[in-house]
Protein backbone atom coordinates (compact mmCIF):
# COMPACT_ATOMS: atom_id res chain seq x y z
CA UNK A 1 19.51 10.57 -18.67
CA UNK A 2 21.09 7.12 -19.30
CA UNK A 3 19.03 3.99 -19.10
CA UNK A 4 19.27 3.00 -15.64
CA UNK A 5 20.60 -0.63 -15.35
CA UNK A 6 23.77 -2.27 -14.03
CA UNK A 7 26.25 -1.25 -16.48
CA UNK A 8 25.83 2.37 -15.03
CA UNK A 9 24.77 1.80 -11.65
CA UNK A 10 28.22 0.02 -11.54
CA UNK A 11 29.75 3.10 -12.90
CA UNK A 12 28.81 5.40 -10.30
CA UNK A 13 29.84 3.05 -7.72
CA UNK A 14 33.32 3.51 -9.58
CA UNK A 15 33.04 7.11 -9.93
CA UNK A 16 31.94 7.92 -6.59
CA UNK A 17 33.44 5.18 -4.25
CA UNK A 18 34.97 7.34 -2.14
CA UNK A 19 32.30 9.46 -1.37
CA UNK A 20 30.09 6.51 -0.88
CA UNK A 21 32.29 5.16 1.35
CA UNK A 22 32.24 8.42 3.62
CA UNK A 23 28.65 8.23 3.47
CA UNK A 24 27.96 4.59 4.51
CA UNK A 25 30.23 5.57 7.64
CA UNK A 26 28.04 8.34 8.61
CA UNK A 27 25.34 6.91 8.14
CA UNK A 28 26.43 3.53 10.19
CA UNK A 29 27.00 6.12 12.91
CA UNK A 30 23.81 7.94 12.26
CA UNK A 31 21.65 4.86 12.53
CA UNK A 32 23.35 3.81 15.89
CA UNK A 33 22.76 7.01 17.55
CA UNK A 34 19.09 6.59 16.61
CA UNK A 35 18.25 3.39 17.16
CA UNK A 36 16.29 4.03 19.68
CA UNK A 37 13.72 6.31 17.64
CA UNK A 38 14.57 5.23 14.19
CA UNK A 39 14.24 1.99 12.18
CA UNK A 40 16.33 2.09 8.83
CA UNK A 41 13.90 1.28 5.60
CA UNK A 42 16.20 1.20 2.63
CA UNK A 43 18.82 -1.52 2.39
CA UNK A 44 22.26 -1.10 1.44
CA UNK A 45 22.26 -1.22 -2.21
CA UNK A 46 18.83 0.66 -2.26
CA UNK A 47 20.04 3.15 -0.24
CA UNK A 48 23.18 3.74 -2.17
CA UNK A 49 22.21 3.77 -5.73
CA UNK A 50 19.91 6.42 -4.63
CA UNK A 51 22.60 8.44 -3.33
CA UNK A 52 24.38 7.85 -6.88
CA UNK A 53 22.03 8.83 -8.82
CA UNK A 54 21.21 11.78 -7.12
CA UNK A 55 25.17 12.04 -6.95
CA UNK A 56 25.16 11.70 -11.32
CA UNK A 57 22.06 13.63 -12.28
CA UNK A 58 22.30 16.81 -9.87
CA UNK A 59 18.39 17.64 -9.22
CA UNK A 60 18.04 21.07 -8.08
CA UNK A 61 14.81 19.66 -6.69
CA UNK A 62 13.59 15.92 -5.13
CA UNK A 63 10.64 15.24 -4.06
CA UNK A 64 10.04 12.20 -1.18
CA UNK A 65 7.13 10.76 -0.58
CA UNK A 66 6.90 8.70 2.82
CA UNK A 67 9.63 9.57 5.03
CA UNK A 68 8.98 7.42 8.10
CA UNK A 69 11.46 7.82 10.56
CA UNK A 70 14.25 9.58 8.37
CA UNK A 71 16.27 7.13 6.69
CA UNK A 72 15.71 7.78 2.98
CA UNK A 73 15.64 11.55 3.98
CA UNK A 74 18.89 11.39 5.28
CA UNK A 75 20.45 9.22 2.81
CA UNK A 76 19.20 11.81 0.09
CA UNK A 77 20.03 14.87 2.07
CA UNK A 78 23.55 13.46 1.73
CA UNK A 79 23.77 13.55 -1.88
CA UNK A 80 22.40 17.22 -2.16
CA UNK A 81 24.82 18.17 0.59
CA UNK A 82 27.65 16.59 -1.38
CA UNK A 83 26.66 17.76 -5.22
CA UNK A 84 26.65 21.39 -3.38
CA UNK A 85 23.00 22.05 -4.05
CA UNK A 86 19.65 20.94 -4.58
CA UNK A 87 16.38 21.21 -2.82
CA UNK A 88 14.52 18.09 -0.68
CA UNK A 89 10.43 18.25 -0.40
CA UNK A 90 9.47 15.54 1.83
CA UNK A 91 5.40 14.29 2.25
CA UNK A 92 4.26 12.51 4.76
CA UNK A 93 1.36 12.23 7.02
CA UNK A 94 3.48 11.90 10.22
CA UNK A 95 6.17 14.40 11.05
CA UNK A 96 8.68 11.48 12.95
CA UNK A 97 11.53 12.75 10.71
CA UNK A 98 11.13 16.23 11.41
CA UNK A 99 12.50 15.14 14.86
CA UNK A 100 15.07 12.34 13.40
CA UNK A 101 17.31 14.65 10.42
CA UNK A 102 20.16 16.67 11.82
CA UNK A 103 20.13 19.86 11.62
CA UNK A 104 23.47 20.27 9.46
CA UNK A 105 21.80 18.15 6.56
CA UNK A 106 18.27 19.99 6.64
CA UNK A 107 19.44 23.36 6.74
CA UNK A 108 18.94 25.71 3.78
CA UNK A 109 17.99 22.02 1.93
CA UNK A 110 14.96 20.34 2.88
CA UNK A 111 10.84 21.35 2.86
CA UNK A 112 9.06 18.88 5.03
CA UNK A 113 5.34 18.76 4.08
CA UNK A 114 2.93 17.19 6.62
CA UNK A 115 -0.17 16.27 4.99
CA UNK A 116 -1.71 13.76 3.30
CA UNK A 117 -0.21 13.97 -0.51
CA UNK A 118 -3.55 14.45 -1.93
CA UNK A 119 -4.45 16.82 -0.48
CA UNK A 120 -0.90 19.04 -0.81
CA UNK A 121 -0.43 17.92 -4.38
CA UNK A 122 -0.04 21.79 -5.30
CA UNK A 123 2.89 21.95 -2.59
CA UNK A 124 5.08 19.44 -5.36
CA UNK A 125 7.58 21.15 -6.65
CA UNK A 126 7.26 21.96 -10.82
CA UNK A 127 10.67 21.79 -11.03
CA UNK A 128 11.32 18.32 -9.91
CA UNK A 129 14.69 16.21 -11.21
CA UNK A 130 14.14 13.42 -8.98
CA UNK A 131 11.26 11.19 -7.16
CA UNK A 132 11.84 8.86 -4.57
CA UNK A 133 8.16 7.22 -3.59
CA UNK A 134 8.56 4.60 -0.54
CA UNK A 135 4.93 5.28 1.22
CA UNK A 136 1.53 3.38 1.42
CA UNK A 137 2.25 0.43 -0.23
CA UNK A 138 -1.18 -0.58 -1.17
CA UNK A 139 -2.87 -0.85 -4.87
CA UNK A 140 -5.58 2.01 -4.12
CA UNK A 141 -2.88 4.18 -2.98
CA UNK A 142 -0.53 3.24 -6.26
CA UNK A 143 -3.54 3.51 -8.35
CA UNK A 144 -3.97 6.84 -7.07
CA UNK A 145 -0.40 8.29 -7.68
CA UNK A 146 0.58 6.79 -10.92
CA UNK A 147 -2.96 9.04 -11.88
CA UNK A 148 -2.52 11.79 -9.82
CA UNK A 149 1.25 12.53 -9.03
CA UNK A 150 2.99 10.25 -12.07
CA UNK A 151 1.45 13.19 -14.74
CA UNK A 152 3.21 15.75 -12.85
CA UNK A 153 6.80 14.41 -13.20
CA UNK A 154 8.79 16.29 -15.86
CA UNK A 155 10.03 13.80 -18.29
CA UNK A 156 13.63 11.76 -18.40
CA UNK A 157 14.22 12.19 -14.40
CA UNK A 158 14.82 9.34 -12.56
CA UNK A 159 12.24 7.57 -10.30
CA UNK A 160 12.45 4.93 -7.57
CA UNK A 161 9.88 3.74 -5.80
CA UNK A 162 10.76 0.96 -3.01
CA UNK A 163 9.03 -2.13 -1.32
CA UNK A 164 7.75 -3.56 -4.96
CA UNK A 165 9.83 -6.93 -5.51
CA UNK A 166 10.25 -8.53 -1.87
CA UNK A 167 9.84 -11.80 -3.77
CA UNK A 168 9.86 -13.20 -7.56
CA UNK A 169 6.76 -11.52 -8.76
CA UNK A 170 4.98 -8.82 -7.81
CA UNK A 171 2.03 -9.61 -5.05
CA UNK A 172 -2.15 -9.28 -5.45
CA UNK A 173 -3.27 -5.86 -4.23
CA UNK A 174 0.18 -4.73 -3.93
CA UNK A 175 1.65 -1.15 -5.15
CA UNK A 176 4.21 -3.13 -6.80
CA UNK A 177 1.79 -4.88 -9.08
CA UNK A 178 0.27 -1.46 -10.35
CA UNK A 179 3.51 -0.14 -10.95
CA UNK A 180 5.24 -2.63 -12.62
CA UNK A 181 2.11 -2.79 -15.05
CA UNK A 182 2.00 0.78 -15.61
CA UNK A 183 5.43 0.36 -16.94
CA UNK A 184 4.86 -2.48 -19.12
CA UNK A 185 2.02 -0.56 -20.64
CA UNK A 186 4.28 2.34 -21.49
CA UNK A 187 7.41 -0.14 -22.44
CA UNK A 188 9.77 1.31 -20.00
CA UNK A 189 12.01 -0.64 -18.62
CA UNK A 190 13.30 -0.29 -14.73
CA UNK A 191 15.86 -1.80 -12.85
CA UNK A 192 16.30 -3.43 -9.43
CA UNK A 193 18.64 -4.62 -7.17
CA UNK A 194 16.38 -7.08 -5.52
CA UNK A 195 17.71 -10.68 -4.36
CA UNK A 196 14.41 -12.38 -4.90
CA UNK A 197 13.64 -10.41 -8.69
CA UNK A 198 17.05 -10.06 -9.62
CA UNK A 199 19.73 -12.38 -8.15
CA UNK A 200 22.92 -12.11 -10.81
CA UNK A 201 22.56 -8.40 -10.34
CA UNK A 202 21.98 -8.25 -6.70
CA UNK A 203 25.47 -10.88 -6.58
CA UNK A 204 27.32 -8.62 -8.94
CA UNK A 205 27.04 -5.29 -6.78
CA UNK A 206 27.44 -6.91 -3.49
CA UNK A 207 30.65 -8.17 -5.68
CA UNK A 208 31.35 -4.44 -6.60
CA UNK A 209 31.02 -3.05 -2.82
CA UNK A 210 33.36 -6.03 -1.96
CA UNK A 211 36.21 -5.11 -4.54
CA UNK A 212 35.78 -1.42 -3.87
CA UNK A 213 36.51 -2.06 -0.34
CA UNK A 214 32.64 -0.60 0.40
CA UNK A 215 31.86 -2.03 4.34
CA UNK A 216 28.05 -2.97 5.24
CA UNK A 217 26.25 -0.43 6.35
CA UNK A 218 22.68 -2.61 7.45
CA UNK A 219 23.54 -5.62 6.06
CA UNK A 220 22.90 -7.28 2.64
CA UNK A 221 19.12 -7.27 2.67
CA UNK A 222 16.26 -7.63 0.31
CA UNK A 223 16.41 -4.39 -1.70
CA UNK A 224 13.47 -4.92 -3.41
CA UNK A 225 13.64 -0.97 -5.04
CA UNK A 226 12.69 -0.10 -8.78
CA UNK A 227 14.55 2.48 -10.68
CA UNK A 228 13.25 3.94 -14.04
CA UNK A 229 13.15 6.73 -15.73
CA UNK A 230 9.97 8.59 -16.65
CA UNK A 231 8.27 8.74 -19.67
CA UNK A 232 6.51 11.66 -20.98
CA UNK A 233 2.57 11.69 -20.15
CA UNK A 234 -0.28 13.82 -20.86
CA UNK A 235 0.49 16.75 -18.12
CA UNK A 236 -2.28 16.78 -15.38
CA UNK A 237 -3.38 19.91 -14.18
């Protein structure tokens, strides 16, 4: 896996351009026909460098925890539907999506599990190549995971995990704040595209999507997503 930053997230956005541009139509489309039951989560560059790296790395499983009303789900549904394969396991305590995904994107690729995650942590797939984590964005809840799920993560795949840098600095009983530590601790680095965290990256990609002829799909946003890759850790059992 390469080290996630902007000299490859700009790469994909080369690579697959046209396919990202397919996508942000569909899903402009999708979110209008639900606006009445769905409210989009991820912003634009969020939402796309998800889809590329999902696009680049090829998981034959993902696992998403927090699905809301369907907008991640879909956007990641996408990718698998487009690399031909791969599996979606989505966790959440409320089944909204279940009623939100089409059908062509869910069928034959996607596992919803209804429950609360720690209590269907045997339900999380062994074989995971990708994790997506936009749920309770509390510090008991982080604590919990990074403990819990984090140990259960093979190695090298990539990881996002959303909401963390809606300003400068992480905030005081915040997820954000537990997981940006954790990573400090372990010296791995992560990327974001966030306006407030990172502004000369957040310019350069909205530069990218301009030059690549990309159109807005919600709107520029605060994309306040991490991206990393894991490190190894003492398995959990």
């Amino acid at each position: 896996m390469k080290l996630i930053d902007l000299g490859y997230v700009s790469e994909l956005y080369r690579e697959f351009a046209g396919e990202l541009a397919a996508v942000g139509k569909a899903q402009r489309e999708y979110a209008e026909s639900m606006k009445a039951t769905m409210t989009p989560q991820l912003d634009d560059l969020e939402a796309e460098i998800t889809y590329l790296l999902l696009r680049a790395t090829k998981p034959s499983s993902v696992m998403e925890l927090g699905t809301f009303h369907g907008w991640s789900t879909t956007w990641i549904l996408s990718a698998l539907r487009d690399n031909g394969s791969g599996h979606l396991h989505s966790f959440d305590i409320i089944d909204n999506v279940v009623r939100n995904v089409p059908e062509d994107l869910a069928e034959g690729r996607w596992t919803f599990v209804k429950g609360d995650i720690k209590d269907t942590l045997d339900q999380v797939p062994a074989d995971m190549g990708y994790l997506f984590v936009d749920a309770a964005h509390n510090s008991r809840f982080a604590h919990w995971y990074v403990e819990n799920l984090f140990p259960r993560v093979p190695a090298g795949i990539p990881v996002s995990v959303h909401d963390v840098f809606h300003f400068p600095v992480t905030l005081p009983l915040h997820e954000g704040k537990v997981v940006v530590r954790w990573l400090d601790e372990r010296e791995v680095p992560f990327f974001t595209p966030s306006r407030a965290k990172a502004r000369a990256d957040y310019n350069a990609l909205n530069s990218l999507r301009d030059e690549l002829g990309l159109a807005p799909i919600r709107g520029a946003g605060d994309n306040p997503m991490i991206y990393f890759t894991m490190p190894a850790l003492p398995a959990r059992v």
